[in-house]
N, C-alpha and C. Protein backbone atom coordinates (compact mmCIF):
# COMPACT_ATOMS: atom_id res chain seq x y z
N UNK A 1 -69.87 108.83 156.36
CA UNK A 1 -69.63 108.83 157.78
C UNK A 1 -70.95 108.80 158.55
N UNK A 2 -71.62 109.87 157.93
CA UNK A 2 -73.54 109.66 158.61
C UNK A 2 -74.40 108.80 157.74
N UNK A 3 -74.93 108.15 158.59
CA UNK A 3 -76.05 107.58 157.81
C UNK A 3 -77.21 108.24 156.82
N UNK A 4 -77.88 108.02 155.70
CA UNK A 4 -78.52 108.56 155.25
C UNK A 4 -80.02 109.52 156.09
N UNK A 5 -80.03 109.25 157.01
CA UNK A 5 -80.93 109.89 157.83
C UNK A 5 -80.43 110.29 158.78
N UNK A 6 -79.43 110.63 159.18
CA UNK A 6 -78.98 111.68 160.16
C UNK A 6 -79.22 113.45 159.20
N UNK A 7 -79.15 114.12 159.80
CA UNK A 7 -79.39 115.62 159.95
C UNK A 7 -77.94 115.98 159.31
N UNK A 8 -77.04 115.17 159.65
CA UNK A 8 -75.23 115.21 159.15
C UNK A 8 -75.15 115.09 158.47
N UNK A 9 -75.79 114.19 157.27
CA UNK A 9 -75.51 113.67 155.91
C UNK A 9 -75.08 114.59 155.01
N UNK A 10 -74.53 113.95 154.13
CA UNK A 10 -73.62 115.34 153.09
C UNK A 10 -73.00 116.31 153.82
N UNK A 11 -72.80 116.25 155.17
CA UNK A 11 -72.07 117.47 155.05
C UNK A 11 -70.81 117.61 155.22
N UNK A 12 -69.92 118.12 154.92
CA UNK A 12 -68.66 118.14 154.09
C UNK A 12 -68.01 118.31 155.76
N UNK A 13 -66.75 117.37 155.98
CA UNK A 13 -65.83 117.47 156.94
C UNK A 13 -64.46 118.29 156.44
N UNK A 14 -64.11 119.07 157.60
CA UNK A 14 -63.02 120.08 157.20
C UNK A 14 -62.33 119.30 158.46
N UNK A 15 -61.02 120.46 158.39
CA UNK A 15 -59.69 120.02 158.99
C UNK A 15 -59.09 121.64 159.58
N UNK A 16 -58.88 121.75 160.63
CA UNK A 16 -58.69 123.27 161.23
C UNK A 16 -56.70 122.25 161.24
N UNK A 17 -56.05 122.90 160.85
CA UNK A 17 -54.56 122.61 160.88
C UNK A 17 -53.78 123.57 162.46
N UNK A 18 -53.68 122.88 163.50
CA UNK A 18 -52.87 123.62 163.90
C UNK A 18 -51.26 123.61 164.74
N UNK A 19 -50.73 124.41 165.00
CA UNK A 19 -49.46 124.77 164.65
C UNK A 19 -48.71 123.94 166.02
N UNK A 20 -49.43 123.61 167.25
CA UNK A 20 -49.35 122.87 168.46
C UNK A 20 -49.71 121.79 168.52
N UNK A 21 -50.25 121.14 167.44
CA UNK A 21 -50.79 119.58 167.94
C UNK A 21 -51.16 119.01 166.35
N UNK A 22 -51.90 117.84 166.73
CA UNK A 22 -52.48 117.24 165.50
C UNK A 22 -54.00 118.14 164.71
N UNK A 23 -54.04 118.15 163.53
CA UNK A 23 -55.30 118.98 162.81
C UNK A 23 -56.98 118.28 163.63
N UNK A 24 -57.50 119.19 163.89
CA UNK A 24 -58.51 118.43 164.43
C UNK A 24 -59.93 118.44 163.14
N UNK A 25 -60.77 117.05 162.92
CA UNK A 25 -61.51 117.34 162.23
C UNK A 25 -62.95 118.04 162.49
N UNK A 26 -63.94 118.25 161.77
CA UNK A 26 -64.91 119.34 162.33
C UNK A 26 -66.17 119.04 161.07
N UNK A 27 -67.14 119.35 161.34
CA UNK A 27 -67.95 119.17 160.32
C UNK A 27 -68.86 121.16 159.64
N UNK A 28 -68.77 121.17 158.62
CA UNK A 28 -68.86 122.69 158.59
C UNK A 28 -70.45 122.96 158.48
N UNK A 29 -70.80 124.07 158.80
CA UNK A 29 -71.93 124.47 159.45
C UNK A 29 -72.98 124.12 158.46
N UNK A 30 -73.92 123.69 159.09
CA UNK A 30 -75.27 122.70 158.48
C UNK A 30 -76.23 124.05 158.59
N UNK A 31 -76.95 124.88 157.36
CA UNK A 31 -77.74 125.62 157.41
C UNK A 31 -79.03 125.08 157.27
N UNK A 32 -80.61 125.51 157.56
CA UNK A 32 -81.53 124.65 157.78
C UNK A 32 -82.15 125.46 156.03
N UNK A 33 -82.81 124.75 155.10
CA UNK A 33 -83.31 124.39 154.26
C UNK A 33 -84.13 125.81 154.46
N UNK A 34 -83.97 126.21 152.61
CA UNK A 34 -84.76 127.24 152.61
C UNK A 34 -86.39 126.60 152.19
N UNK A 35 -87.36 126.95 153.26
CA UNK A 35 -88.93 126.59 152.33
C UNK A 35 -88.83 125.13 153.07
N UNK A 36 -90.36 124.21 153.17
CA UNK A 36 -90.11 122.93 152.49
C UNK A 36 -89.47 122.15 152.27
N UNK A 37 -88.95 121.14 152.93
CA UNK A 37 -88.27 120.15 152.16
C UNK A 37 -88.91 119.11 151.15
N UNK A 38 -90.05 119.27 151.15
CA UNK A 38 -90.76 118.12 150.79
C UNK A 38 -92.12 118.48 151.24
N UNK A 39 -93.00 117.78 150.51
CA UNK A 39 -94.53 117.78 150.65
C UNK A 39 -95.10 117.17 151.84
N UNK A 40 -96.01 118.46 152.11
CA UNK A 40 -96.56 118.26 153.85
C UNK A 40 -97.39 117.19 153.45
N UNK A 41 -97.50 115.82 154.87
CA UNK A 41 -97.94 115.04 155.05
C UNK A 41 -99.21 114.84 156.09
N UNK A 42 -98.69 116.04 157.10
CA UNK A 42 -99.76 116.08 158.38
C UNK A 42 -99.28 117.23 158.89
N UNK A 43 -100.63 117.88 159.79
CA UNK A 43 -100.21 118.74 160.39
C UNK A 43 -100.62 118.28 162.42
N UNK A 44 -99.68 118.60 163.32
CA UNK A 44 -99.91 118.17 164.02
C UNK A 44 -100.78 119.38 164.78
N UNK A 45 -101.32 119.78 165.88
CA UNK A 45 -101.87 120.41 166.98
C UNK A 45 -100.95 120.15 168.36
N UNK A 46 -100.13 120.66 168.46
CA UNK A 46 -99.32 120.62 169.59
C UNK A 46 -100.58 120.21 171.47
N UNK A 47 -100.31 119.41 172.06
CA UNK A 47 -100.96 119.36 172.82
C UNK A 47 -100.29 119.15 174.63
N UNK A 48 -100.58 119.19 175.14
CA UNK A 48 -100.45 119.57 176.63
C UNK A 48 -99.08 117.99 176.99
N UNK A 49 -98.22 118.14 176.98
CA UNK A 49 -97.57 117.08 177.19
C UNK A 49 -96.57 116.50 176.03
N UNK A 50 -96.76 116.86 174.82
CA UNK A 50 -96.29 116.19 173.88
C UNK A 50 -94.74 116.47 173.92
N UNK A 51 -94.14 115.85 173.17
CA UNK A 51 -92.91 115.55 172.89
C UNK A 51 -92.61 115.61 171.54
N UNK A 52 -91.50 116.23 171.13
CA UNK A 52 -90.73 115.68 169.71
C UNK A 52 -90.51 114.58 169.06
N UNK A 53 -89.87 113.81 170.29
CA UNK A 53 -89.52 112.30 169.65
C UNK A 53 -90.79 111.69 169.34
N UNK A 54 -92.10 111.78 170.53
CA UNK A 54 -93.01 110.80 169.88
C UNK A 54 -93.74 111.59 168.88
N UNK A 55 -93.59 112.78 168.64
CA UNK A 55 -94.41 113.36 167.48
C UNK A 55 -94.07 112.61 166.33
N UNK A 56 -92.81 112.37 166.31
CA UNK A 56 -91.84 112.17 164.82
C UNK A 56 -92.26 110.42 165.04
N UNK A 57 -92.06 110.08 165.98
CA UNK A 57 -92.20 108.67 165.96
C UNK A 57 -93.58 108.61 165.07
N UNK A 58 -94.93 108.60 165.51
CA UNK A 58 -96.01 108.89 165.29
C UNK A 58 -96.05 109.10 163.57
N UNK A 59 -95.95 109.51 163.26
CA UNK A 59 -95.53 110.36 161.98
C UNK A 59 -94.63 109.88 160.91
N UNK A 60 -93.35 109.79 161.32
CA UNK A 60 -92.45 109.20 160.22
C UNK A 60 -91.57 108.04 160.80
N UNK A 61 -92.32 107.30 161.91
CA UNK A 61 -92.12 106.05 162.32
C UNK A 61 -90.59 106.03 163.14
N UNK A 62 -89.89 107.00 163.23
CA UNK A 62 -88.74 106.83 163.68
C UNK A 62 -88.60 108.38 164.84
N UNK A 63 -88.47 108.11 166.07
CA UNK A 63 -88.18 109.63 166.62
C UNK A 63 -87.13 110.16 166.68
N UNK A 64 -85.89 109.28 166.01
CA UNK A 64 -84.77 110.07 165.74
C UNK A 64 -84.87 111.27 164.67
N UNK A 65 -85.59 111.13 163.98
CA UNK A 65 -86.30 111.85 162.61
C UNK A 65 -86.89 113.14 163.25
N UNK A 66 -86.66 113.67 164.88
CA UNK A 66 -87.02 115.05 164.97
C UNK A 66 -86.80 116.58 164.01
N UNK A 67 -85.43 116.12 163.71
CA UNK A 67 -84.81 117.00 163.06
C UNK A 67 -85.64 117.32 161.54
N UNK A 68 -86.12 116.55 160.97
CA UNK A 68 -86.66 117.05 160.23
C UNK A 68 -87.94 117.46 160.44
N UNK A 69 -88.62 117.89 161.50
CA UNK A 69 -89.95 118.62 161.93
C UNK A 69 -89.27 119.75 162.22
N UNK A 70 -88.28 120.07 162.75
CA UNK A 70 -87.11 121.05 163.12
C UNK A 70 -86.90 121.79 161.77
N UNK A 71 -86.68 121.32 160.58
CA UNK A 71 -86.46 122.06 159.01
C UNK A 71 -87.84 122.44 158.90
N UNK A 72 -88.72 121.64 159.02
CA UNK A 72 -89.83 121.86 158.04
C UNK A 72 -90.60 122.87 158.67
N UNK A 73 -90.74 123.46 160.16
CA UNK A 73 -90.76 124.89 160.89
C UNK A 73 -90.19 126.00 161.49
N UNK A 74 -88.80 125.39 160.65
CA UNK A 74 -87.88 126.75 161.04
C UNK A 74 -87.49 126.83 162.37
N UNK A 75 -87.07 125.51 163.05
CA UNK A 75 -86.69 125.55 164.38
C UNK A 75 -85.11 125.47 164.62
N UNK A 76 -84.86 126.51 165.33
CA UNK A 76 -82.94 125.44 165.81
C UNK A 76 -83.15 124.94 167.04
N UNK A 77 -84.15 125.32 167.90
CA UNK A 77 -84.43 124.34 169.18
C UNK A 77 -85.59 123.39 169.32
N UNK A 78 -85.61 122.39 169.42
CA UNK A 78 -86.45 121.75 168.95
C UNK A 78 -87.49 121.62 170.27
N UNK A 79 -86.82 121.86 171.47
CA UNK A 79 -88.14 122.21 172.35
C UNK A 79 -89.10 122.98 172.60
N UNK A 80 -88.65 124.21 171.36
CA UNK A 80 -89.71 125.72 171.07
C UNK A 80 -90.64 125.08 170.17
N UNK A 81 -90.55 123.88 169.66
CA UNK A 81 -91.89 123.59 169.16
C UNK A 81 -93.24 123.04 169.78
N UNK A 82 -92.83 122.32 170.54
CA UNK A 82 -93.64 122.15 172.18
C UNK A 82 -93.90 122.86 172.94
N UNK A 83 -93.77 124.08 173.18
CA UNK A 83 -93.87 124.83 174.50
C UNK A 83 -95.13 125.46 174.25
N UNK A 84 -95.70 126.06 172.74
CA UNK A 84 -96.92 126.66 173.05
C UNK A 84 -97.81 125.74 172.69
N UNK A 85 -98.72 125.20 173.81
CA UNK A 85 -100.39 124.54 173.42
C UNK A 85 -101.01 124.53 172.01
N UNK A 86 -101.23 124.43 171.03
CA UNK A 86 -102.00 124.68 170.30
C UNK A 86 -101.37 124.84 168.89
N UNK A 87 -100.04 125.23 168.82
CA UNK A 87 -99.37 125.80 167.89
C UNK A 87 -99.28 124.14 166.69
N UNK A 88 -99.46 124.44 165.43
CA UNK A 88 -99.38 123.67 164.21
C UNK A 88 -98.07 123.40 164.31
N UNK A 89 -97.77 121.98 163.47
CA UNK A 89 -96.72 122.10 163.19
C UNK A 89 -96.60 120.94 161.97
N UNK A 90 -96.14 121.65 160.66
CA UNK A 90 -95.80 121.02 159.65
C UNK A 90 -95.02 119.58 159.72
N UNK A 91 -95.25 118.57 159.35
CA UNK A 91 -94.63 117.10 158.97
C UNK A 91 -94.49 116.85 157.59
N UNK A 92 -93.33 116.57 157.42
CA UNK A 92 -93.04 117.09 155.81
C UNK A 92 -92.29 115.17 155.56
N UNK A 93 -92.55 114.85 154.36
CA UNK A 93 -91.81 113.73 153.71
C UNK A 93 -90.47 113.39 153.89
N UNK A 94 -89.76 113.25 154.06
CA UNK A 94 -88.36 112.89 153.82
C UNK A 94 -87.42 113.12 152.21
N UNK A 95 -86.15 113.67 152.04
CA UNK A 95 -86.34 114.16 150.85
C UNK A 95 -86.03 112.75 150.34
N UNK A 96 -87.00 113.01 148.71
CA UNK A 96 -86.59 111.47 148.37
C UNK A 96 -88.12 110.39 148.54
N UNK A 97 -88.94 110.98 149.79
CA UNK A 97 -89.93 110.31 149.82
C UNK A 97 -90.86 110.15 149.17
């Protein structure tokens, strides 16, 4: 259903059954990767303006690919990785890469 590079991939679709209508489908909760996904490639320096998308663009050529700068520092919001000046931030391979 997801493409191999969505953040969705593998993850298993359920079915909530209920008793008023048709079962609705749902996708079940995506936990973020313990450690590492993969071997760091770069580290960035967060700087006055930057963005996610073009970080990832920059980096692993695609800025839909935020989500995995999002695993590889332990983020669930991906705009807390931008907000402080200065702060590192791991760029990790793709798994598979």
């Amino acid at each position: 259903m997801f493409p191999a590079t969505s953040r969705y991939f593998g993850i298993e679709i359920a079915k909530m059954e209920k008793t008023d209508g048709p079962a609705v489908a749902y996708l079940r909760r995506r936990f973020l990767p313990i450690g590492p996904p993969a071997a760091i490639i770069a580290e960035h320096v967060v700087t006055e303006g930057d963005r996610l998308d073009n970080i990832t663009a920059r980096y692993l050529g695609d800025p839909e690919q935020f989500w995995r700068v999002c695993d590889a520092n332990n983020a669930m919001r991906p705009d807390e990785l931008t907000e402080e000046i200065g702060r590192r931030l791991r760029i990790v391979l793709p798994l598979g890469g």
